[in-house]
C-alpha atoms as a PDB file:
ATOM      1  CA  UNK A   1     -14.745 -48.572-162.011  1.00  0.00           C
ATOM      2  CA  UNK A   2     -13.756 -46.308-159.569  1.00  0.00           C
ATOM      3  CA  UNK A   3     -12.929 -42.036-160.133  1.00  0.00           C
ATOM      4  CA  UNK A   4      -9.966 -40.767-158.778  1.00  0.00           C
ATOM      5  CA  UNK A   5     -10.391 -36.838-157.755  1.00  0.00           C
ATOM      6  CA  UNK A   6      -7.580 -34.270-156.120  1.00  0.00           C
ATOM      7  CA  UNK A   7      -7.148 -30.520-155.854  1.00  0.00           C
ATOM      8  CA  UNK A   8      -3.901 -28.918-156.413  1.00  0.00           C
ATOM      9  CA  UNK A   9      -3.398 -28.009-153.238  1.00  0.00           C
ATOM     10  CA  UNK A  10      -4.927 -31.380-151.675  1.00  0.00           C
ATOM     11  CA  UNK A  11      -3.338 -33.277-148.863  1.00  0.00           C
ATOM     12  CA  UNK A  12      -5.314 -36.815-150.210  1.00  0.00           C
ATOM     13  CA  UNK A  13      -6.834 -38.305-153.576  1.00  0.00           C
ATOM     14  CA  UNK A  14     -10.267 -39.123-153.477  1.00  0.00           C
ATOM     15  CA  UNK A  15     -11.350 -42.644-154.381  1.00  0.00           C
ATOM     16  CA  UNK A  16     -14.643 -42.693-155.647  1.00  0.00           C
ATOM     17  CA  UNK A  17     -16.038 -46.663-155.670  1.00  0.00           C
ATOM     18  CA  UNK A  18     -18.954 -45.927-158.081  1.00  0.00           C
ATOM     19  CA  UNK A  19     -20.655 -49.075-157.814  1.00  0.00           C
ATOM     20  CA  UNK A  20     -20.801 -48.718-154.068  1.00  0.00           C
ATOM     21  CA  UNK A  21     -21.513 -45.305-153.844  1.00  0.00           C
ATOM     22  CA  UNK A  22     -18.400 -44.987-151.272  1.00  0.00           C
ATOM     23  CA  UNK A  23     -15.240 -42.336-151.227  1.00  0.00           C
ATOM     24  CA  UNK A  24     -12.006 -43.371-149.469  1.00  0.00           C
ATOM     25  CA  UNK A  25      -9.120 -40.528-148.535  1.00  0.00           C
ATOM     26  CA  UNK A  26      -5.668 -41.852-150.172  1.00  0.00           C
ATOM     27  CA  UNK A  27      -2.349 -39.483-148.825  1.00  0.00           C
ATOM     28  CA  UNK A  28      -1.180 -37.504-151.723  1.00  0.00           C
ATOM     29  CA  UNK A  29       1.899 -36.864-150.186  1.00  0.00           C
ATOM     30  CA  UNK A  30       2.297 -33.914-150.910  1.00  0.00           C
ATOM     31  CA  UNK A  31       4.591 -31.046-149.393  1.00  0.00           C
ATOM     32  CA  UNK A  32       3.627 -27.911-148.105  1.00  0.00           C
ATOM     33  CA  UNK A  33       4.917 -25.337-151.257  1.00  0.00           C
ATOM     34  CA  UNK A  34       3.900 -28.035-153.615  1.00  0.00           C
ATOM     35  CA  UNK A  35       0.992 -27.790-155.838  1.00  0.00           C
ATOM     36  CA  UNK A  36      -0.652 -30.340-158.254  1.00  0.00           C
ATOM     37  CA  UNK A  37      -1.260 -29.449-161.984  1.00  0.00           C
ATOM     38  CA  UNK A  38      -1.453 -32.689-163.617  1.00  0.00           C
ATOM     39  CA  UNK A  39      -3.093 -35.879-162.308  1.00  0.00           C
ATOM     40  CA  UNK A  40      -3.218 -39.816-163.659  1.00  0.00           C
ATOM     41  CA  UNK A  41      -3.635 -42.993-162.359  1.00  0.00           C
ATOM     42  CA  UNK A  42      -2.516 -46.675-163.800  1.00  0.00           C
ATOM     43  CA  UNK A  43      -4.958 -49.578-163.014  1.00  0.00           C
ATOM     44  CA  UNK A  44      -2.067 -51.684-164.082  1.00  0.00           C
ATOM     45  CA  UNK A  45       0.604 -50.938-161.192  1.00  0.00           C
ATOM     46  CA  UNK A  46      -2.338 -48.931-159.109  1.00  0.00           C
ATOM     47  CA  UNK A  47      -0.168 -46.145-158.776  1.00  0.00           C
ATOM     48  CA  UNK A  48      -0.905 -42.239-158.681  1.00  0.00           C
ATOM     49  CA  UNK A  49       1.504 -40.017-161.018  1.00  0.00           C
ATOM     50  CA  UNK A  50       0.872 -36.086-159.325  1.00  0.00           C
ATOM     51  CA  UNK A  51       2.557 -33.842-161.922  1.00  0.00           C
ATOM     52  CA  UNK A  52       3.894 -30.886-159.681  1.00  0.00           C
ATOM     53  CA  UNK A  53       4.487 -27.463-160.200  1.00  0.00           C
ATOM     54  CA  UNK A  54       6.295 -25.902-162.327  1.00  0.00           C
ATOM     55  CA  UNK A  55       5.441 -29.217-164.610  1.00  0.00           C
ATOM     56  CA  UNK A  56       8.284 -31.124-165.277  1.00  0.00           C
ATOM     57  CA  UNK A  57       8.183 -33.262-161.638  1.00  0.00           C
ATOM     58  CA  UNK A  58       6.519 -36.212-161.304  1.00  0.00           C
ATOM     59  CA  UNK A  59       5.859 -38.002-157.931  1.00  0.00           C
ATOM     60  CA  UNK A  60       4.271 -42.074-158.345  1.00  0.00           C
ATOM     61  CA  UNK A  61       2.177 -42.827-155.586  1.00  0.00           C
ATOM     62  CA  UNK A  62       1.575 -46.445-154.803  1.00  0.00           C
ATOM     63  CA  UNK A  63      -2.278 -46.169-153.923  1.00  0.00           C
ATOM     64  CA  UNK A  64      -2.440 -49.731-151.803  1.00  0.00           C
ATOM     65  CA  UNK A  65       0.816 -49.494-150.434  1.00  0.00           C
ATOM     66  CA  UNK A  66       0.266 -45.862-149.149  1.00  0.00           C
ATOM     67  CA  UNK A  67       3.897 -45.162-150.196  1.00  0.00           C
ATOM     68  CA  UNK A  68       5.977 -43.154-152.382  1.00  0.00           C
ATOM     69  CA  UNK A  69       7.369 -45.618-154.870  1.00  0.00           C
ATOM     70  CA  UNK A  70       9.334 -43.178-156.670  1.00  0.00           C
ATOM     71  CA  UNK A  71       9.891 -39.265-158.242  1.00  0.00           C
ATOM     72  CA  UNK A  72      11.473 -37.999-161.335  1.00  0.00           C
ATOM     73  CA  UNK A  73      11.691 -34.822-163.765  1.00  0.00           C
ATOM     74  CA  UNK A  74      10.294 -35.150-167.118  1.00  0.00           C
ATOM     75  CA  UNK A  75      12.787 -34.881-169.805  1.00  0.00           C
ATOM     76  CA  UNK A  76      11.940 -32.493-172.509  1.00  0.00           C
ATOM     77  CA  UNK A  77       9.386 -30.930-170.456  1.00  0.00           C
ATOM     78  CA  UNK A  78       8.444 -26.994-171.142  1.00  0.00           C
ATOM     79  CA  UNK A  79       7.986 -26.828-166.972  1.00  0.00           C
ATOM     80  CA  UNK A  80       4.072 -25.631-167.722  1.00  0.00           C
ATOM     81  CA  UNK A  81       0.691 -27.481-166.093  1.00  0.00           C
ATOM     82  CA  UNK A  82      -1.654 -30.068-168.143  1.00  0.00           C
ATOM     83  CA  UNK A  83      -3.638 -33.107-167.943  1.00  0.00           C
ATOM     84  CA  UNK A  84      -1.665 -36.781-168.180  1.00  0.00           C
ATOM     85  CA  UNK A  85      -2.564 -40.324-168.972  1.00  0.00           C
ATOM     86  CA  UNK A  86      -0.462 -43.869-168.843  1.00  0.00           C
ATOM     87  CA  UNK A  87      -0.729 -46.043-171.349  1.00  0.00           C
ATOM     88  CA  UNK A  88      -1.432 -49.825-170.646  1.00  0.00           C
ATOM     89  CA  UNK A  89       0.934 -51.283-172.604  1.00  0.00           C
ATOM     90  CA  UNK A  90       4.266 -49.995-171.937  1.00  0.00           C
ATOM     91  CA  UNK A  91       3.343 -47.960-168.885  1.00  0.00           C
ATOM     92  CA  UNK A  92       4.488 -44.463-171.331  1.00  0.00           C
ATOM     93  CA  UNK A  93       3.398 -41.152-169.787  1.00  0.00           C
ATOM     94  CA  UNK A  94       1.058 -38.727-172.511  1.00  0.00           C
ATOM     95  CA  UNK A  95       1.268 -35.208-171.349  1.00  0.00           C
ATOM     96  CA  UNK A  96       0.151 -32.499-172.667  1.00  0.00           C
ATOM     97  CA  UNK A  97       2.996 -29.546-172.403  1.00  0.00           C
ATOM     98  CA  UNK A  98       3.644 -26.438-173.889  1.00  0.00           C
ATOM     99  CA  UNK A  99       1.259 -24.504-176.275  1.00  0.00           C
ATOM    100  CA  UNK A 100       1.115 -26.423-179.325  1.00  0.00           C
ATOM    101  CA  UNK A 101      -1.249 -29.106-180.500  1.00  0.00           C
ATOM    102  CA  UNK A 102       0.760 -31.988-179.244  1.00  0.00           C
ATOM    103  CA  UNK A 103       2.039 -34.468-176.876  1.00  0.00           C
ATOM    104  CA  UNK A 104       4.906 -35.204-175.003  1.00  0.00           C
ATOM    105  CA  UNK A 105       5.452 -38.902-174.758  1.00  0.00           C
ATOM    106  CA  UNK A 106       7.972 -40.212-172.254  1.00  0.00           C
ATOM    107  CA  UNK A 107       8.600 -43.431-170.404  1.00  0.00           C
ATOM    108  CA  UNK A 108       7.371 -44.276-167.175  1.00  0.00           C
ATOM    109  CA  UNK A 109      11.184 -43.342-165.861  1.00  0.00           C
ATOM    110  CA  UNK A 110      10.502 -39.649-167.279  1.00  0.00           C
ATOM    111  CA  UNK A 111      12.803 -40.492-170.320  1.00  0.00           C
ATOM    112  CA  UNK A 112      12.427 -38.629-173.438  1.00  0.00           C
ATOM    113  CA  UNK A 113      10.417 -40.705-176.084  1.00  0.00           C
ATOM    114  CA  UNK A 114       8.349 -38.214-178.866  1.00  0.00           C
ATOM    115  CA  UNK A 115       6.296 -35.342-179.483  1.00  0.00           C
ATOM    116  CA  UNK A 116       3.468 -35.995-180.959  1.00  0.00           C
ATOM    117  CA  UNK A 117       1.560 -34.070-183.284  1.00  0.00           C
ATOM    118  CA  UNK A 118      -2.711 -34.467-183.324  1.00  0.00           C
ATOM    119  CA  UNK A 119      -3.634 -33.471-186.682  1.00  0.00           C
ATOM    120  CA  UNK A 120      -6.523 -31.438-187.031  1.00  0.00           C
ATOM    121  CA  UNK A 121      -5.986 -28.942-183.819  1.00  0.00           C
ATOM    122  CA  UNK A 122      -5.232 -25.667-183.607  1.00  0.00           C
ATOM    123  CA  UNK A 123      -4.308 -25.396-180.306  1.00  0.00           C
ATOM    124  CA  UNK A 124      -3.172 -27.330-176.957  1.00  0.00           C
ATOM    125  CA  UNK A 125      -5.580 -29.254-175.670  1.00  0.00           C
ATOM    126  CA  UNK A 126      -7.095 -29.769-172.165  1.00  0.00           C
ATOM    127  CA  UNK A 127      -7.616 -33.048-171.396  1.00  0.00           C
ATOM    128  CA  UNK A 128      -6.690 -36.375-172.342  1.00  0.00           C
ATOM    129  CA  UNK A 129      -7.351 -40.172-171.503  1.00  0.00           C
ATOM    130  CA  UNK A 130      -6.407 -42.885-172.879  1.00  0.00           C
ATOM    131  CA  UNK A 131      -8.610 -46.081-174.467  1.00  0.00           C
ATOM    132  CA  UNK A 132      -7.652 -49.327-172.023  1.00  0.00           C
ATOM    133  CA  UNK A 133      -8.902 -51.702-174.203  1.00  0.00           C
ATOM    134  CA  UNK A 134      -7.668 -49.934-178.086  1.00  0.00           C
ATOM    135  CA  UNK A 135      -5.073 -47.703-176.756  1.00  0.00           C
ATOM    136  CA  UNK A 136      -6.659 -44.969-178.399  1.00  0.00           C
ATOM    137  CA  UNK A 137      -6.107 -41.524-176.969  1.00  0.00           C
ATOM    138  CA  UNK A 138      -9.009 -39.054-176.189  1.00  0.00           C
ATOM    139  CA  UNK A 139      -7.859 -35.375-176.065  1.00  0.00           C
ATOM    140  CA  UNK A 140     -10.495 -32.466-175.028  1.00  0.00           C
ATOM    141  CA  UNK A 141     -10.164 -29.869-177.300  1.00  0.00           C
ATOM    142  CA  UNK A 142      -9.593 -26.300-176.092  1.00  0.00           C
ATOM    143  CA  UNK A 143     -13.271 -25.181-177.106  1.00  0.00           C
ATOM    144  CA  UNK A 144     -13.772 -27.345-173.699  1.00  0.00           C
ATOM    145  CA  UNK A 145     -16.855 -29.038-176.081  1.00  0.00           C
ATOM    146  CA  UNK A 146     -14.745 -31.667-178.324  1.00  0.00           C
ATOM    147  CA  UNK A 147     -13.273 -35.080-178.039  1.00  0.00           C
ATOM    148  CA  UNK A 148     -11.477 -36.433-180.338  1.00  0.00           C
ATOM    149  CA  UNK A 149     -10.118 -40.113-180.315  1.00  0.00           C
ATOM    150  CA  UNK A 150      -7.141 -40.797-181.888  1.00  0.00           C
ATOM    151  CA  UNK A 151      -5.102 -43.483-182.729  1.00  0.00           C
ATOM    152  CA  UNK A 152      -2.054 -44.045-180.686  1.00  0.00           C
ATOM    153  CA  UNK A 153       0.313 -42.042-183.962  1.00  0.00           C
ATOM    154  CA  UNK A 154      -1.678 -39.121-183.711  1.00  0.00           C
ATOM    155  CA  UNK A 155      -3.983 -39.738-186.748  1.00  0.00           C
ATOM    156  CA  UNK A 156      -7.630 -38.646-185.779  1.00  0.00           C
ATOM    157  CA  UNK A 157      -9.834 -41.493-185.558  1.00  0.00           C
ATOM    158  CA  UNK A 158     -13.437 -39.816-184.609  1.00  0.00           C
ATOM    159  CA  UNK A 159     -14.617 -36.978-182.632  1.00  0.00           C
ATOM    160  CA  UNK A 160     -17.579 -36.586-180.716  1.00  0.00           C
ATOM    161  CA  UNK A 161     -19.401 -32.923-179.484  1.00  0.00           C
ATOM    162  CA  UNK A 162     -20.384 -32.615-175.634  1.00  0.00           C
ATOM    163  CA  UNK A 163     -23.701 -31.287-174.854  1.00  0.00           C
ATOM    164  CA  UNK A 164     -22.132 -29.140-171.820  1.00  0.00           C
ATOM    165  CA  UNK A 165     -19.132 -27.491-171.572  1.00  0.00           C
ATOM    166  CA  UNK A 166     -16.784 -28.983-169.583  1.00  0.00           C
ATOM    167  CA  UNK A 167     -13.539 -27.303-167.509  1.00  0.00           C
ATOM    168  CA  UNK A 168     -10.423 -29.998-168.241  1.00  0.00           C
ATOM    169  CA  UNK A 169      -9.085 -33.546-167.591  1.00  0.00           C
ATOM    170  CA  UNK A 170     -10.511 -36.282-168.989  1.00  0.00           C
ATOM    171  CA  UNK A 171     -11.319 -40.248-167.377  1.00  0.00           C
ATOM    172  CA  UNK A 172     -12.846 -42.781-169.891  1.00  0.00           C
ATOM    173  CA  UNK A 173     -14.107 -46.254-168.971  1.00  0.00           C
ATOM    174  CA  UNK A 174     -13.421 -48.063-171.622  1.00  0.00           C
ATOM    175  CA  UNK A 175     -16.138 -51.094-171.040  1.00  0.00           C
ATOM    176  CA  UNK A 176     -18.948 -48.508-170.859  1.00  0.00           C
ATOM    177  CA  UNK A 177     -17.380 -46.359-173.217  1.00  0.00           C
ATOM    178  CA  UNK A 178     -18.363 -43.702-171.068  1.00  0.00           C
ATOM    179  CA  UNK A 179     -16.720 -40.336-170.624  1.00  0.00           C
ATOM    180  CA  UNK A 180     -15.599 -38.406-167.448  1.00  0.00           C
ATOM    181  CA  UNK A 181     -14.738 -34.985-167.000  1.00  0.00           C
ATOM    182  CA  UNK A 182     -14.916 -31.753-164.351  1.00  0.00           C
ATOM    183  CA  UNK A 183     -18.055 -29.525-165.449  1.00  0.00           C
ATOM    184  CA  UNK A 184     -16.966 -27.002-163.126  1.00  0.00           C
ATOM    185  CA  UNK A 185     -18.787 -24.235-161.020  1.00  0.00           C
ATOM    186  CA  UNK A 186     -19.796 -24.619-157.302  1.00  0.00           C
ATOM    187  CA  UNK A 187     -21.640 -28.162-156.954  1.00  0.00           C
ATOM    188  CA  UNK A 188     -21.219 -29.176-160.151  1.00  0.00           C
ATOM    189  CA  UNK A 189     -19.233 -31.868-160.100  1.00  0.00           C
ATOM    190  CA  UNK A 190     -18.019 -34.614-162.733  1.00  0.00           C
ATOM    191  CA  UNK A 191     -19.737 -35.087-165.602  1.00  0.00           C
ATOM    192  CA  UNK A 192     -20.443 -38.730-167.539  1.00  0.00           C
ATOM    193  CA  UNK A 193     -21.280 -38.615-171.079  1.00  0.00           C
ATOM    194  CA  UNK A 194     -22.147 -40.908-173.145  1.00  0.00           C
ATOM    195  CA  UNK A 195     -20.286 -42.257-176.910  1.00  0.00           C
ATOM    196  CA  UNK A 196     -22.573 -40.112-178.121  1.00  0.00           C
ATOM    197  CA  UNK A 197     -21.684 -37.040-175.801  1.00  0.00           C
ATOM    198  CA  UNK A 198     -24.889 -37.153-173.987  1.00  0.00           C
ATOM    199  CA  UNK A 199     -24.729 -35.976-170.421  1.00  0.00           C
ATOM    200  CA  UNK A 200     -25.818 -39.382-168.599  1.00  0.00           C
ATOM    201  CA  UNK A 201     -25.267 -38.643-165.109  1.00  0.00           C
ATOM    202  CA  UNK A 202     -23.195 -36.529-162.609  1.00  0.00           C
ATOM    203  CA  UNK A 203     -20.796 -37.859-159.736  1.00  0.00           C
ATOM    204  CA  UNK A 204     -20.341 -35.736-156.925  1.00  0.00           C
ATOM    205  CA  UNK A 205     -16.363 -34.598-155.592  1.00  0.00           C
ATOM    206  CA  UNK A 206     -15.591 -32.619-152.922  1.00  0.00           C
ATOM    207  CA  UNK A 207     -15.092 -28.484-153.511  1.00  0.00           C
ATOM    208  CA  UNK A 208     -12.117 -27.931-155.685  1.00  0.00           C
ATOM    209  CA  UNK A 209     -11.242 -31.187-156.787  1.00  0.00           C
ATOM    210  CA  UNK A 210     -10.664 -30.229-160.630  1.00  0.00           C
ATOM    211  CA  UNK A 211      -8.253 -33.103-161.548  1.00  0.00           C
ATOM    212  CA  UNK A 212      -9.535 -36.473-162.185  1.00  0.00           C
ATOM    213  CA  UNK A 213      -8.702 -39.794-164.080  1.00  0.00           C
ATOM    214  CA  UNK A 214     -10.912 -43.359-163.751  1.00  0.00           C
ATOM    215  CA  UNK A 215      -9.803 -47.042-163.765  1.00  0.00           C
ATOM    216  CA  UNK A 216     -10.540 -50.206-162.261  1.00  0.00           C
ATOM    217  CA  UNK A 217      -8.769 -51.774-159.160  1.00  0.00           C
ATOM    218  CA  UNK A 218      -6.676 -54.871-160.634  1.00  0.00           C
ATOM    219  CA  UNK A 219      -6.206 -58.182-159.105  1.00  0.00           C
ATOM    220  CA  UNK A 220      -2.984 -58.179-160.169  1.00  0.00           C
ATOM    221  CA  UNK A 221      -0.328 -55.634-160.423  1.00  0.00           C
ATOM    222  CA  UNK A 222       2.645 -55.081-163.284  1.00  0.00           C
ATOM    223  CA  UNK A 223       5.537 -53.282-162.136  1.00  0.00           C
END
């Protein structure tokens, strides 16, 4: 499992190689005006996706190639910032836009798919991840406490309460079933909680990296 960390003004992604306790500097890419305000990364294609300001422009970085592979605007897109997440099995984009409790679903080209509504919030939420092996999808709720899991139609599943408040973004390793996200302050790093939302342990990024995601390295890549 490795955790991916950037800050919205970064010139590289962090690569975090938990197991071996090693960080290595991937280009980001990014231009000099340009700021980052959403952040995801697909262990299927082992590509990047930087959401830039003002929200609606995505730029796919492929991480072992060291390359652009491509950039598009989002259609439908209300042009604001949020957390993102691929799903595995059709390589969709989940962002969340705008101010209401919902996603916006599109296609890994930017194309217009859905909004979906996630019953049982009042408000935008702050983070989301997505379930690798159930496809469930894990939004933080704006209390910055909450995760709920739902399934992939919107239909709330579970929800589990944090035992420290976190800031926003969300990573989940789906093998561990182990959740990841940015506890904010000075020094404070990444949080990992547990099913249970038990604070298990705490990674360490470098100073301002306040987008993150988590996935595996694949031996093989989809495209």
């Amino acid at each position: 499992m490795h955790l991916y960390s950037v800050s919205p003004r970064a010139e590289v992604v962090h690569d975090h190689e938990l197991a071996a306790d090693a960080v290595r500097d991937v280009t980001a890419f990014l231009g000099a005006s340009e700021r980052i305000v959403g952040f995801a990364y697909d262990p299927f294609t082992d590509h990047f996706f930087l959401r830039l300001e003002p929200g609606n422009r995505i730029r796919v970085v492929d991480r072992p190639a060291l390359k652009i592979k491509r950039e598009f605007v989002v259609e439908g897109a209300q042009g604001g910032s949020g957390d993102m997440a691929v799903r595995p099995r059709d390589g969709h984009l989940l962002l969340i836009d705008g101010d209401k409790p919902e996603l916006l679903e599109v296609t890994r080209l930017g194309a217009y798919v859905q909004r979906m509504p996630l019953a049982g919030l009042s408000a935008a939420p702050l983070g989301i991840a997505v379930d690798m092996k159930t496809e469930d999808i894990l939004i933080l709720d704006s209390n910055r406490r909450v995760v709920h899991r739902y399934a992939t139609g919107g239909h709330e599943l579970e929800q589990v309460t944090l035992d420290r408040s976190v800031t926003s973004c969300l990573g989940y390793d789906a093998d561990k079933r182990e959740i990841y996200a940015p506890l904010g302050g000075p020094g404070s790093g990444v949080g990992v909680f547990s099913s249970a939302g038990k604070l298990i342990r705490t990674v360490e990024v470098a100073a301002g990296d306040t987008l993150i995601d988590t996935g595996p390295h694949s031996f093989f890549r989809m495209f």
